[in-house]
C-alpha atoms as a PDB file:
ATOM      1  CA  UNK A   1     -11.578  22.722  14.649  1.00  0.00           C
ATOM      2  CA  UNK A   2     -12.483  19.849  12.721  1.00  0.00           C
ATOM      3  CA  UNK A   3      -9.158  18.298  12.094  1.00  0.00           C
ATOM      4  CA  UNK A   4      -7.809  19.036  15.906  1.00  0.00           C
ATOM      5  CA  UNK A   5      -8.419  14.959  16.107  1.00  0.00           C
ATOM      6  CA  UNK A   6      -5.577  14.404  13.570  1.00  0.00           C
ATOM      7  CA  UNK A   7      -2.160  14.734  14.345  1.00  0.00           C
ATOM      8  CA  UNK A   8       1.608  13.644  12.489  1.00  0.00           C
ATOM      9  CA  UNK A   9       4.367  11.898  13.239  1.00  0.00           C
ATOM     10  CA  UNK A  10       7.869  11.200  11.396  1.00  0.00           C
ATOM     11  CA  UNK A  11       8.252   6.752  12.197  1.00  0.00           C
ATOM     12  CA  UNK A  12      11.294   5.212  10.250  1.00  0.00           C
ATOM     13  CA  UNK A  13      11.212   7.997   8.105  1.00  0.00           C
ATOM     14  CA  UNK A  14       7.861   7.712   7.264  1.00  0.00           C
ATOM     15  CA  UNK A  15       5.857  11.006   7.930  1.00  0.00           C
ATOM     16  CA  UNK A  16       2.432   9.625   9.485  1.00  0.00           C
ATOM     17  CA  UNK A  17      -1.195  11.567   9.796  1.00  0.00           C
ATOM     18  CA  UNK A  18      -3.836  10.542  11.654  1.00  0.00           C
ATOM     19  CA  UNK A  19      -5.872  10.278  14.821  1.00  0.00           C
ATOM     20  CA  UNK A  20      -3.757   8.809  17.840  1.00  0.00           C
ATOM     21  CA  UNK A  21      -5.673   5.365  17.435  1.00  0.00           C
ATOM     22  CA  UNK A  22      -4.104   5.325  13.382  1.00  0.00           C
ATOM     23  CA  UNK A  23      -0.853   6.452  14.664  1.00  0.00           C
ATOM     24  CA  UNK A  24      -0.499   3.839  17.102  1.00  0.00           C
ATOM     25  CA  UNK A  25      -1.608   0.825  14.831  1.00  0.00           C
ATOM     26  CA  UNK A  26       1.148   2.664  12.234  1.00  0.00           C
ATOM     27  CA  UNK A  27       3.557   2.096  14.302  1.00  0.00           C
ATOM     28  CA  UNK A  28       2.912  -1.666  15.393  1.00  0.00           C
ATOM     29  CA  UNK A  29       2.528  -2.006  11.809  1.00  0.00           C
ATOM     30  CA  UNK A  30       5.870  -0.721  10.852  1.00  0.00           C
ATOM     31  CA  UNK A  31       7.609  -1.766  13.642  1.00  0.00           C
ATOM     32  CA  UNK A  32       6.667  -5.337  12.063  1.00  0.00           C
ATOM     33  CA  UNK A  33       7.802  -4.128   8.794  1.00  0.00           C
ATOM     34  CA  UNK A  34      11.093  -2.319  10.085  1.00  0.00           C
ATOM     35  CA  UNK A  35      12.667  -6.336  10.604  1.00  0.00           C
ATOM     36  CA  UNK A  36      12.020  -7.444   7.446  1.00  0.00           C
ATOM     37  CA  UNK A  37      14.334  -6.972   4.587  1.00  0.00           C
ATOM     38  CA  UNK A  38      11.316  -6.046   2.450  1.00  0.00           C
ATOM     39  CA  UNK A  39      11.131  -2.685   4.313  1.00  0.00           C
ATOM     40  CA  UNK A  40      14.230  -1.550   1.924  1.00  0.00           C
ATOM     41  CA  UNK A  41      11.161  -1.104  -0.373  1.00  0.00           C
ATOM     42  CA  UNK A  42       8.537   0.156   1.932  1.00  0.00           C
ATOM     43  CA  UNK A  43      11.179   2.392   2.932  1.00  0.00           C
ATOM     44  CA  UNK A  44      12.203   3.657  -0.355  1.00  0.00           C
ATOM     45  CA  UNK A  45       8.726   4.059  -2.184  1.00  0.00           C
ATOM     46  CA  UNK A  46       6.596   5.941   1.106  1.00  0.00           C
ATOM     47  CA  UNK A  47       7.162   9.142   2.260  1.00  0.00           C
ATOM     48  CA  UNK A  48       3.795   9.471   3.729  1.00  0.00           C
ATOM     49  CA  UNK A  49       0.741   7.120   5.255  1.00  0.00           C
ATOM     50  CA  UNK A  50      -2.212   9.100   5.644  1.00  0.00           C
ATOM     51  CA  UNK A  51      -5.785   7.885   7.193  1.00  0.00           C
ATOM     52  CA  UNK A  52      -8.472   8.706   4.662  1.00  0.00           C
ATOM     53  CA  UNK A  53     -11.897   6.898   4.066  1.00  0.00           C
ATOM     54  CA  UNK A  54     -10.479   4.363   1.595  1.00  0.00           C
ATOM     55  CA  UNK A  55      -7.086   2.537   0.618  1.00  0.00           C
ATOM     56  CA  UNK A  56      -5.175   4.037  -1.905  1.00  0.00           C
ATOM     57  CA  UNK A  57      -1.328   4.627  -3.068  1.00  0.00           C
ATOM     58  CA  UNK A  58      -0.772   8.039  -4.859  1.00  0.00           C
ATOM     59  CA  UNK A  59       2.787   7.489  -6.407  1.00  0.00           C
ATOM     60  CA  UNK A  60       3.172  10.224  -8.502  1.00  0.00           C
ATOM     61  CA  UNK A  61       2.552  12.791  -5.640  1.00  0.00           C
ATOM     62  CA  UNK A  62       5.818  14.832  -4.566  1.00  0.00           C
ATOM     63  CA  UNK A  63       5.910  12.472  -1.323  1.00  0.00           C
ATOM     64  CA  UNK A  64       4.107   9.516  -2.113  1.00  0.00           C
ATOM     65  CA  UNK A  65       1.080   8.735  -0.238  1.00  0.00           C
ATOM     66  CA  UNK A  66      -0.443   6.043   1.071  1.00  0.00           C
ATOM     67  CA  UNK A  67      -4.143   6.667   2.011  1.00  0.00           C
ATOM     68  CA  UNK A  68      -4.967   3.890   4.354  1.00  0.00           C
ATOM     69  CA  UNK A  69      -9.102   3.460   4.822  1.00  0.00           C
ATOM     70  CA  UNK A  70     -10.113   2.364   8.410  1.00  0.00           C
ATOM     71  CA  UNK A  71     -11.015  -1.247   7.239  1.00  0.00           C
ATOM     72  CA  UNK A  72      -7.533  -2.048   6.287  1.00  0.00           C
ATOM     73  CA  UNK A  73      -5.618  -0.344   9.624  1.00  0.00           C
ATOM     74  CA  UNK A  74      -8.561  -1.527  12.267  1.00  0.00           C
ATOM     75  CA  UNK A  75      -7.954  -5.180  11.301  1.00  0.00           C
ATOM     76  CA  UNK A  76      -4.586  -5.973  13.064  1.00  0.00           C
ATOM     77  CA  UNK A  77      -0.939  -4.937  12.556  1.00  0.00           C
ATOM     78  CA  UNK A  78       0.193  -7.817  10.636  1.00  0.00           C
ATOM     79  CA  UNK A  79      -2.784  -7.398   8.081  1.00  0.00           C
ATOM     80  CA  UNK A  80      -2.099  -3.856   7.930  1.00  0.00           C
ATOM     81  CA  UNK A  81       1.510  -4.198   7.965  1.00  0.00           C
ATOM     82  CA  UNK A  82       1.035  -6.695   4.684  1.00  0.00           C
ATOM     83  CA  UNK A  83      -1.150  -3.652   2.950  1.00  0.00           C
ATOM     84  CA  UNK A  84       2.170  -1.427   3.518  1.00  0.00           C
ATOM     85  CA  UNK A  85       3.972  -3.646   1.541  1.00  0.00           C
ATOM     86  CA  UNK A  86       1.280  -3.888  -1.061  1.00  0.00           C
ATOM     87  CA  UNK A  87       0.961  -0.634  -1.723  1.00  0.00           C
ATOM     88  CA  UNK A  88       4.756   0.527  -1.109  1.00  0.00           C
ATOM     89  CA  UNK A  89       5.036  -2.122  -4.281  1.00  0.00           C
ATOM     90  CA  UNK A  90       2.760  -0.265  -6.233  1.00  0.00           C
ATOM     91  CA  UNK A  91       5.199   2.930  -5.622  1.00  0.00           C
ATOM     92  CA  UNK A  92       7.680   0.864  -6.847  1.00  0.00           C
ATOM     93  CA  UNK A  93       6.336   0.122 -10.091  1.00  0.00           C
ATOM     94  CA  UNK A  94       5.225   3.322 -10.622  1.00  0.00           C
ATOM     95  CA  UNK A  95       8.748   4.530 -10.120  1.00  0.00           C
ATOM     96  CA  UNK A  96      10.366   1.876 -12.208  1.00  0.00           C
ATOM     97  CA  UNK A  97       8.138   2.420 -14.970  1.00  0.00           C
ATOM     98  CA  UNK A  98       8.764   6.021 -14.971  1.00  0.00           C
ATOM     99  CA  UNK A  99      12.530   5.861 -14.757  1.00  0.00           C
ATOM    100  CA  UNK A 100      12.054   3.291 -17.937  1.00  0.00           C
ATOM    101  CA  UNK A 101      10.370   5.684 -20.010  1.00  0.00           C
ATOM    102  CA  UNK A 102      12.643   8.329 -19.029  1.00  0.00           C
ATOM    103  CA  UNK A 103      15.438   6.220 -20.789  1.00  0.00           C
ATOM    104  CA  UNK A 104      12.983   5.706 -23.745  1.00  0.00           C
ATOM    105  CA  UNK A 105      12.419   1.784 -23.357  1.00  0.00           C
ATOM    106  CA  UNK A 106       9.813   0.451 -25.385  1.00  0.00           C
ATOM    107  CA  UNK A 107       8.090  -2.426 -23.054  1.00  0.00           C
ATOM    108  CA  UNK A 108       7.533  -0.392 -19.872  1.00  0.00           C
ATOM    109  CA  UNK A 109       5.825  -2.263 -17.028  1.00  0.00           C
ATOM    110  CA  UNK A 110       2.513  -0.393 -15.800  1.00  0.00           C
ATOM    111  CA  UNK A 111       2.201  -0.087 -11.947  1.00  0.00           C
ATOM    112  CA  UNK A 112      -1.569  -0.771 -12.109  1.00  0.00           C
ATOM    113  CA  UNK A 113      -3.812  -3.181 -13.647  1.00  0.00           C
ATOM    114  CA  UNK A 114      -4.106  -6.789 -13.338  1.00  0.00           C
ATOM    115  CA  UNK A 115      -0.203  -7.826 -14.026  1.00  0.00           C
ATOM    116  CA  UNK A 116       0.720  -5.253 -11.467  1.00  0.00           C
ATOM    117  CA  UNK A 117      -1.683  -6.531  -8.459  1.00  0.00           C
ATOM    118  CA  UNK A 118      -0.445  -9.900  -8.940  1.00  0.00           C
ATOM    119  CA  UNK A 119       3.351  -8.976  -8.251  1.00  0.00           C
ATOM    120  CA  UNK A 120       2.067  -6.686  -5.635  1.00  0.00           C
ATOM    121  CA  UNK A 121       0.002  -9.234  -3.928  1.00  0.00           C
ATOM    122  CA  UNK A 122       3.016 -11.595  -4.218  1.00  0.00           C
ATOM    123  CA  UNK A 123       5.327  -8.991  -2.797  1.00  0.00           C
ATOM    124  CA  UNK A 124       2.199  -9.041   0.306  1.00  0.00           C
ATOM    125  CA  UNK A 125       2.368 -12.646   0.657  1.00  0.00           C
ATOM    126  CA  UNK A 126       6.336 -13.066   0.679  1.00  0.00           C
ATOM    127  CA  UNK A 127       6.024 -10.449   3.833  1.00  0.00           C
ATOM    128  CA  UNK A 128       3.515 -12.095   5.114  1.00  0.00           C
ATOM    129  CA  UNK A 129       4.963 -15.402   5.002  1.00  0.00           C
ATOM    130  CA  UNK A 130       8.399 -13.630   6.604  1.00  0.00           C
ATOM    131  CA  UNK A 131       5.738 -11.825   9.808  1.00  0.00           C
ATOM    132  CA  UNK A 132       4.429 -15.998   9.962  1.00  0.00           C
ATOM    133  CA  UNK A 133       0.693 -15.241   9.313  1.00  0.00           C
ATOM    134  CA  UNK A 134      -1.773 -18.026   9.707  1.00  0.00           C
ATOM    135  CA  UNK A 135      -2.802 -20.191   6.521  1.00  0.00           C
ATOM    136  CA  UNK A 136      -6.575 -17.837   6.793  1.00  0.00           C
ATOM    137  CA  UNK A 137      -4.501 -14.505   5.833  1.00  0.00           C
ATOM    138  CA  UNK A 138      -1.841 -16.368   3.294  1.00  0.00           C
ATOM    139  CA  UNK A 139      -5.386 -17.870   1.313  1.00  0.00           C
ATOM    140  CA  UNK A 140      -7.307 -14.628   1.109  1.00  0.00           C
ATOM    141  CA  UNK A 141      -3.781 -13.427  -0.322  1.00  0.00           C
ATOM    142  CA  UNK A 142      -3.720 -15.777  -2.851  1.00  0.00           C
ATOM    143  CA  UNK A 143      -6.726 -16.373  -3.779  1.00  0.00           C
ATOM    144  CA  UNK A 144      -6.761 -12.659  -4.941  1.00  0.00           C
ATOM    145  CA  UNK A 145      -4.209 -13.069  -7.430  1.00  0.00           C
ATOM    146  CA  UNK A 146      -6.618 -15.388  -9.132  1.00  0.00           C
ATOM    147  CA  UNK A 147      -8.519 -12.565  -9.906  1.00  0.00           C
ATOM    148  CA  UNK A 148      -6.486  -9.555 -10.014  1.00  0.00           C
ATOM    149  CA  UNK A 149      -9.274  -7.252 -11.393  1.00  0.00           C
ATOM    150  CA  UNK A 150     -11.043  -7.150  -7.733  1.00  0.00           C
ATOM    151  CA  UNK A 151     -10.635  -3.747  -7.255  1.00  0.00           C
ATOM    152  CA  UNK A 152     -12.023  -2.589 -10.471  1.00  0.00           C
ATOM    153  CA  UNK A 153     -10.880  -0.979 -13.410  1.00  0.00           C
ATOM    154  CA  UNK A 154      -7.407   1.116 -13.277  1.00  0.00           C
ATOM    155  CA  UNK A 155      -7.465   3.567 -16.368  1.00  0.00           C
ATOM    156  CA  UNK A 156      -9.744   5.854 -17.057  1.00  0.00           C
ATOM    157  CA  UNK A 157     -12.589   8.393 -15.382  1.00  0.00           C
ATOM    158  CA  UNK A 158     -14.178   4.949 -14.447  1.00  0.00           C
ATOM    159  CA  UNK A 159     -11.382   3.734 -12.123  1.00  0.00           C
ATOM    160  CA  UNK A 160     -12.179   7.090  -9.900  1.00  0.00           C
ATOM    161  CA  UNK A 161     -15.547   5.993  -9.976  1.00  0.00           C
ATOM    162  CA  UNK A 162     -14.178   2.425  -8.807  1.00  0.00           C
ATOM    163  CA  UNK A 163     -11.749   3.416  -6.389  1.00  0.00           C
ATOM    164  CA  UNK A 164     -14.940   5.979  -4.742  1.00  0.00           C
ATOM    165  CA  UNK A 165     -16.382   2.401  -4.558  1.00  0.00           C
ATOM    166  CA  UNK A 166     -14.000   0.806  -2.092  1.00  0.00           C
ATOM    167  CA  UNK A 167     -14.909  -0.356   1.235  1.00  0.00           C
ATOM    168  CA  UNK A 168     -10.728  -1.150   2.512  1.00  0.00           C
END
């Protein structure tokens, strides 16, 4: 009974799995979130927040998924709240760009790579800034968008190899 531990929960509309400790945090987290009206977004691109051993969005998955690694949830809500966000963003572009080359448009927006994580981590920061987080959290914010390659590459076998590499 190795995964008696985990257990789900619908918040917000937002199917959640996880031990009781994840759930919990998930919920201060969104709870934050629900206030904002950036959760119109988190709302729309998130079916599902999952624990897992690393961070990760999965878009493209029949109910997206956000994989949330213990790092990221374990710090507080707001931090955690702010990855929401992030990733939710992600969803979005990943959506946005699909429904674009659906309609056959030319210049279509990827929802990855290094022009991506910069809107993302903007999209983090305006939350953020809206749930009042101290100067610390709003720096380590921006200061990755100065180098929106940190989590390594995004195409290719190599970004699996990458994304195995994450510690968040």
């Amino acid at each position: 009974m190795l995964f008696s531990r985990f257990a789900s929960q619908t918040l917000s509309g937002i199917e959640i799995h996880g031990n009781s400790e994840f759930i919990k945090r998930t919920e201060e987290s969104l709870a934050l979130l629900r206030a904002l009206p950036q959760f119109v977004i988190v709302r729309q691109n998130i079916a599902v927040i999952r624990q897992g051993k690393r961070s990760g969005m999965r878009a493209w998955e029949a109910k997206p998924t956000f994989t949330v690694g213990g790092p990221t949830w374990q710090y507080s809500a707001l931090w955690y709240a702010g990855a929401i966000a992030h990733d939710a963003y992600h969803a979005k572009l990943y959506f946005d760009a699909r429904q674009n080359r659906q309609h056959g448009q030319q210049e279509v927006a990827d929802w990855t790579g290094a022009e991506a994580e910069k809107k993302c981590l903007d999209f983090q920061r305006q939350v953020l800034l809206a749930l009042n987080a101290g100067a610390d959290i709003i720096n380590y914010v921006e200061n990755c968008a100065l180098d929106p390659t940190y989590q390594g590459r995004n195409q290719g076998w190599k970004s699996w190899l990458d994304y195995l590499k994450r510690w968040w």
